[in-house]
Protein backbone atom coordinates (compact mmCIF):
# COMPACT_ATOMS: atom_id res chain seq x y z
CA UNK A 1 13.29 -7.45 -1.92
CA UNK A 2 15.08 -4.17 -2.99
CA UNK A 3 11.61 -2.27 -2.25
CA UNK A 4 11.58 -4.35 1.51
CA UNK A 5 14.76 -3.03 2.54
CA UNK A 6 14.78 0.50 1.10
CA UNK A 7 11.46 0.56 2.70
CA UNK A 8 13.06 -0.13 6.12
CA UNK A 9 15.97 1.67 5.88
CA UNK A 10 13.66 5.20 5.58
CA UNK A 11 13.18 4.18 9.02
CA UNK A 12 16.44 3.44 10.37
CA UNK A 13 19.94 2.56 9.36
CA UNK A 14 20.15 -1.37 8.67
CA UNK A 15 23.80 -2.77 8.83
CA UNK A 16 25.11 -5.44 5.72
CA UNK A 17 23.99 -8.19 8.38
CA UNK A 18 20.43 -7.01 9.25
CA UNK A 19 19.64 -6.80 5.32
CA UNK A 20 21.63 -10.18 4.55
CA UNK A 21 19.32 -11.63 7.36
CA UNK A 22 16.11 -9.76 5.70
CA UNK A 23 17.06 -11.35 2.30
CA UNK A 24 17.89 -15.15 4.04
CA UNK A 25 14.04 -15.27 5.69
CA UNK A 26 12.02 -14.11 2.65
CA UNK A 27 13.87 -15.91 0.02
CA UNK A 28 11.41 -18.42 -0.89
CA UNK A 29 8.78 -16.73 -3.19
CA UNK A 30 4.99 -17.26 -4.53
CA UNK A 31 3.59 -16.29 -7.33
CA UNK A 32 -0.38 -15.09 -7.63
CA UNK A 33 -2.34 -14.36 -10.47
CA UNK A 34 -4.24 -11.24 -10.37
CA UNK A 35 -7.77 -11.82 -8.79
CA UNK A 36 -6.47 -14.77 -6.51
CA UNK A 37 -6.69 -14.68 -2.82
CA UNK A 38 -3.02 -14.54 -0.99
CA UNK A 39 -4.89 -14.85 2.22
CA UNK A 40 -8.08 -15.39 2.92
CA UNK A 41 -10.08 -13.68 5.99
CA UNK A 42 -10.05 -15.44 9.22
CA UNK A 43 -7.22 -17.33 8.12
CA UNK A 44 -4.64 -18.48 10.46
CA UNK A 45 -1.43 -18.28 8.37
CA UNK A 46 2.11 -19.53 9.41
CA UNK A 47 4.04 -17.25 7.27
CA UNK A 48 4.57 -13.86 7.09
CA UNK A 49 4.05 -12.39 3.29
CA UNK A 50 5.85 -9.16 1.60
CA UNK A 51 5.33 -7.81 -1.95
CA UNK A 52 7.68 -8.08 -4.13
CA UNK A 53 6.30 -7.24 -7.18
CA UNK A 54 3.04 -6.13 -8.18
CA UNK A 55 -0.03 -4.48 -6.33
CA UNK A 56 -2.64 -6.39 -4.24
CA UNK A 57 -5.17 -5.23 -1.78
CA UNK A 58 -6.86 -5.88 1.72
CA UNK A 59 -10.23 -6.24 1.80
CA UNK A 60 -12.78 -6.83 4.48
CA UNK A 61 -16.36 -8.67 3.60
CA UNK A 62 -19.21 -7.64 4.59
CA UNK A 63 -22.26 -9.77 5.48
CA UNK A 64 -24.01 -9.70 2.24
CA UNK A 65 -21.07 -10.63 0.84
CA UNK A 66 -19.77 -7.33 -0.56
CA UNK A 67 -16.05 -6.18 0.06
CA UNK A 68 -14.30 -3.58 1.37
CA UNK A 69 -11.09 -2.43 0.35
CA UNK A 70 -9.11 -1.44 3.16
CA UNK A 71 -5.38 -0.49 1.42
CA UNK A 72 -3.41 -0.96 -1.33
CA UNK A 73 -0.01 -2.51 -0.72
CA UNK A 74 2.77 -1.91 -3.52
CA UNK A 75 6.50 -3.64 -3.43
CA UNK A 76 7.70 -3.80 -0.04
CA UNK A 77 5.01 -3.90 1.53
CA UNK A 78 3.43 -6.49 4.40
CA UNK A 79 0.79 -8.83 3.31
CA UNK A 80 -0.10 -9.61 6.67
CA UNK A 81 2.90 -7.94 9.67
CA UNK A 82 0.52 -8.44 12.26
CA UNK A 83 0.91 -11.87 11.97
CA UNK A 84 3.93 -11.65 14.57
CA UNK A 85 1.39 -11.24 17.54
CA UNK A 86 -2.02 -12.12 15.91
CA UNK A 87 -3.08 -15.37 14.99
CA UNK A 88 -6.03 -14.12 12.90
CA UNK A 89 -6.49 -12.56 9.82
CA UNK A 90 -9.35 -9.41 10.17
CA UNK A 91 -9.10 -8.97 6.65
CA UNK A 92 -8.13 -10.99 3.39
CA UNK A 93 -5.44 -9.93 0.81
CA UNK A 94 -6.03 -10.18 -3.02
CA UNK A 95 -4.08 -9.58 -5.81
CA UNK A 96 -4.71 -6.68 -8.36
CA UNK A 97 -1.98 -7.38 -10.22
CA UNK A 98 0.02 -10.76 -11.13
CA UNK A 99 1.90 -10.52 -7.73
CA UNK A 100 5.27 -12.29 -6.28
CA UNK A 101 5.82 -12.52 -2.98
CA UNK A 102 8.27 -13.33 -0.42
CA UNK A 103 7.38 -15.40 2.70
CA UNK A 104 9.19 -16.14 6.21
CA UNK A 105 7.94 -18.45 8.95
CA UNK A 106 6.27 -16.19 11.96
CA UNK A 107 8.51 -18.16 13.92
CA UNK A 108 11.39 -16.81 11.97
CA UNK A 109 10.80 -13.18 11.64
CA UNK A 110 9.96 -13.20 15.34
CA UNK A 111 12.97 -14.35 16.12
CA UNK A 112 14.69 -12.03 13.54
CA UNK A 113 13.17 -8.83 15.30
CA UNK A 114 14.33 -10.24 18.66
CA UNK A 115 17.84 -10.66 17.42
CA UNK A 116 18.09 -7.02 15.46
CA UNK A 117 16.75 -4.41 17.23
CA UNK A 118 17.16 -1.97 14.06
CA UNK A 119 15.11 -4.31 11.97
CA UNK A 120 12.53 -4.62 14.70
CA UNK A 121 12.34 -0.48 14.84
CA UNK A 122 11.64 -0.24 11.19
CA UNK A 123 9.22 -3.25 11.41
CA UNK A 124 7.25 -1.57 13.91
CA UNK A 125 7.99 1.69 12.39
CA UNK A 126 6.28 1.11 9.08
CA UNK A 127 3.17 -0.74 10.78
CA UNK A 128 2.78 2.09 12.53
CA UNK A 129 2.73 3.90 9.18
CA UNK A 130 0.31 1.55 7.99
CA UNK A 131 -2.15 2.13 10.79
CA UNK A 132 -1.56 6.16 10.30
CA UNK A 133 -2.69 5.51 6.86
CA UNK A 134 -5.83 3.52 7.81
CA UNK A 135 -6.81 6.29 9.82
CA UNK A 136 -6.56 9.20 6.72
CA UNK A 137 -8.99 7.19 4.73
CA UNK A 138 -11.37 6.86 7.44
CA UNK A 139 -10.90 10.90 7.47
CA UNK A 140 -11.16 10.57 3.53
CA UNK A 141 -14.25 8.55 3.21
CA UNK A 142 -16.07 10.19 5.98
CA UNK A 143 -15.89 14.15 5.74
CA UNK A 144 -14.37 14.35 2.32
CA UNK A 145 -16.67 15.01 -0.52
CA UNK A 146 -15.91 12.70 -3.65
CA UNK A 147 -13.80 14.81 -5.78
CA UNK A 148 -11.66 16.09 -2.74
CA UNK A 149 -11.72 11.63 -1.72
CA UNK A 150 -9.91 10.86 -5.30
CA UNK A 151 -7.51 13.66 -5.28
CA UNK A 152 -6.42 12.87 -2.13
CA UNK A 153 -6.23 9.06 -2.42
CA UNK A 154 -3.77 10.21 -5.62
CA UNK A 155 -1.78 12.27 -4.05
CA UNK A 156 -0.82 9.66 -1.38
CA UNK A 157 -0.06 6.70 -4.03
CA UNK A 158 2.02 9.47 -6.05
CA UNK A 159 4.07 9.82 -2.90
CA UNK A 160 4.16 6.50 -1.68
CA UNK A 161 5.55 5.34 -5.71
CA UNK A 162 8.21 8.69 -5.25
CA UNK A 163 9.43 7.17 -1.73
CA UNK A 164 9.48 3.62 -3.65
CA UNK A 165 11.68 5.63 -6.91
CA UNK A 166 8.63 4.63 -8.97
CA UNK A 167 7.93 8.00 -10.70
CA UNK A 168 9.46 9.41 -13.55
CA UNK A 169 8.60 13.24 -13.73
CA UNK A 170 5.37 13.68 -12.05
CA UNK A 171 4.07 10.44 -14.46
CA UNK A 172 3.69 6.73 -12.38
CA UNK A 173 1.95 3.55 -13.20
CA UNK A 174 -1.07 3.13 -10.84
CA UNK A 175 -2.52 -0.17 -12.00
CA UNK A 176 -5.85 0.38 -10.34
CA UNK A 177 -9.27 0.33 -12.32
CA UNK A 178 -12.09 2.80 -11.50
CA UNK A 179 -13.86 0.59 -9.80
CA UNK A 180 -11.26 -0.73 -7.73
CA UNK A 181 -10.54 2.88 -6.86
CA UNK A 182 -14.43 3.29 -6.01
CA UNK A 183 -14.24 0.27 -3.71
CA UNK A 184 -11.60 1.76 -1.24
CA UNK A 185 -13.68 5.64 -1.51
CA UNK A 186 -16.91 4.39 -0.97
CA UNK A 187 -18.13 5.35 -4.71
CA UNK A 188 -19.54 3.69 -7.54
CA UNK A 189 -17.60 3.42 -10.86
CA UNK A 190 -19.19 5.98 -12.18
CA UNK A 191 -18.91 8.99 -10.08
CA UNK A 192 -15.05 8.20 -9.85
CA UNK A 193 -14.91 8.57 -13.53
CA UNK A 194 -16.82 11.96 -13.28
CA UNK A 195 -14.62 13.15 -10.42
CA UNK A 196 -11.72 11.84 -12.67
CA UNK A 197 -12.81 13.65 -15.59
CA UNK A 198 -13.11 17.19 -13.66
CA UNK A 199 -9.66 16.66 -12.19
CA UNK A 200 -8.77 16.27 -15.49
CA UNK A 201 -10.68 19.27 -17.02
CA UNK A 202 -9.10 21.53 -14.10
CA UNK A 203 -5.66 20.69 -15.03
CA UNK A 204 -5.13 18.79 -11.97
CA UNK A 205 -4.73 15.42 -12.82
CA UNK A 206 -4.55 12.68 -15.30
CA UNK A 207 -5.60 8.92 -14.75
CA UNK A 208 -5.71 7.15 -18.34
CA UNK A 209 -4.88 3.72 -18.95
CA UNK A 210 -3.85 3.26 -15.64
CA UNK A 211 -0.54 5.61 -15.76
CA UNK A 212 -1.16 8.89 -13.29
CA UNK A 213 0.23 12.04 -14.35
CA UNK A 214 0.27 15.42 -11.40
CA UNK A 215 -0.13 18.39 -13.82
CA UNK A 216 -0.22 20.83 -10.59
CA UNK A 217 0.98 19.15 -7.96
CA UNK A 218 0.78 22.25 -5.58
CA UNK A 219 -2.79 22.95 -6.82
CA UNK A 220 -3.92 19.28 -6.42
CA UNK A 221 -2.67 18.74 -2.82
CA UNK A 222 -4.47 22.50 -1.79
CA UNK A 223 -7.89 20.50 -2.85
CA UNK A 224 -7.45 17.55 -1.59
CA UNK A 225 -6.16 19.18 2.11
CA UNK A 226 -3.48 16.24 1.53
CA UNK A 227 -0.60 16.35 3.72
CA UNK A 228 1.73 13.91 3.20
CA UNK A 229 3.94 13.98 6.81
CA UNK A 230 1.53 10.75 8.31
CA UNK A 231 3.57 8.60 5.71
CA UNK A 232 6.25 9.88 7.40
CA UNK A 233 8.92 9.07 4.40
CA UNK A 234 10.68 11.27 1.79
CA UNK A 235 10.69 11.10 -1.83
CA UNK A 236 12.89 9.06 -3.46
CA UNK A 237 14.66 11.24 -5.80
């Protein structure tokens, strides 16, 4: 829950009681394998889900039964936030990893972000985040070509590990395959690995066994027009 409340407190100051709250609601955990469904879409769940450790993903199927990945959620992040005011999953949420999670009742949190209106700022505050982030990969995937699509998609999960004090140097574990990668970008397996490979060749970039190393940051973000102010956090240093 370390990742939870650092998350929060980006976004405002939380006293010793608002975090001792934080820790009392989502101390009952779950553990996922990686492939499993945490929630499924059109579910109607009664509990309110945060990462703890490990990746997982949302994804929205399609009607021939494909999926679309939608965002990748690292520790501290909401499963499923909107669950406060909607009743219905849009989307299900899948483990890439083996994950852990916490979970509060709706009922609970609710009543949590009634009673501490610094935890509900920073609640809102980050889903508010989330949404800004929703919109730069519809940006991404829709007037980005491919190559400028993957640099920018690693320039955001290299700063959203820094904010999270998850990269050493300019080197952080990304446990994402290619084609997972392809799934949120809109490309096939393939072409990411091309893409890849030039970033690589330029001196950009390196993705291998699932560890991402910036060689030129600067360089890297000028390509991919990334600008990292809609996450609206600062790197952990």
């Amino acid at each position: 829950m370390d990742q939870l409340i650092a998350k929060l407190q980006r976004a405002i100051a939380l006293s010793d009681d608002d975090r001792s709250s934080l820790l009392a609601i989502f101390s009952n955990t779950r553990y996922f394998k990686r492939g499993r469904d945490i929630l499924r879409e059109g579910e109607q769940p009664e509990h309110v889900h945060v990462i703890i450790d490990g990746w997982a993903a949302h994804r929205v199927t399609l009607v021939d039964g494909s999926r679309q990945t939608t965002a990748f959620l690292m520790p501290g992040d909401f499963c499923n936030g909107e669950t406060t005011l909607l009743k219905r999953l849009d989307h299900g949420v899948v483990a890439l990893t083996p994950v852990t999670i916490g979970t509060a009742t709706r009922e609970r949190l609710t009543a949590l972000l009634l009673d501490r209106p610094n935890v509900a700022q920073a609640f809102w505050q980050t889903t508010l985040v989330d949404a800004a982030v929703l919109r730069t990969w519809l940006v991404n995937i829709a007037h980005r070509k491919a190559y400028q699509r993957i640099a920018h998609l690693m320039c955001e999960l290299h700063t959203r590990l820094s904010c999270l004090g998850l990269v050493s140097g300019s080197t952080c574990a990304v446990p994402l395959t290619q084609e997972q990668l392809g799934n949120a970008l809109g490309l096939t397996s393939i072409h990411v690995n091309r893409m890849l490979r030039r970033l690589r060749n330029e001196g950009l970039m390196e993705f291998q066994k699932r560890t991402l190393t910036l060689r030129n940051i600067e360089e890297l973000h000028a390509v991919a027009g990334f600008n990292p102010s809609y996450l609206h956090a600062k790197p952990s240093h």
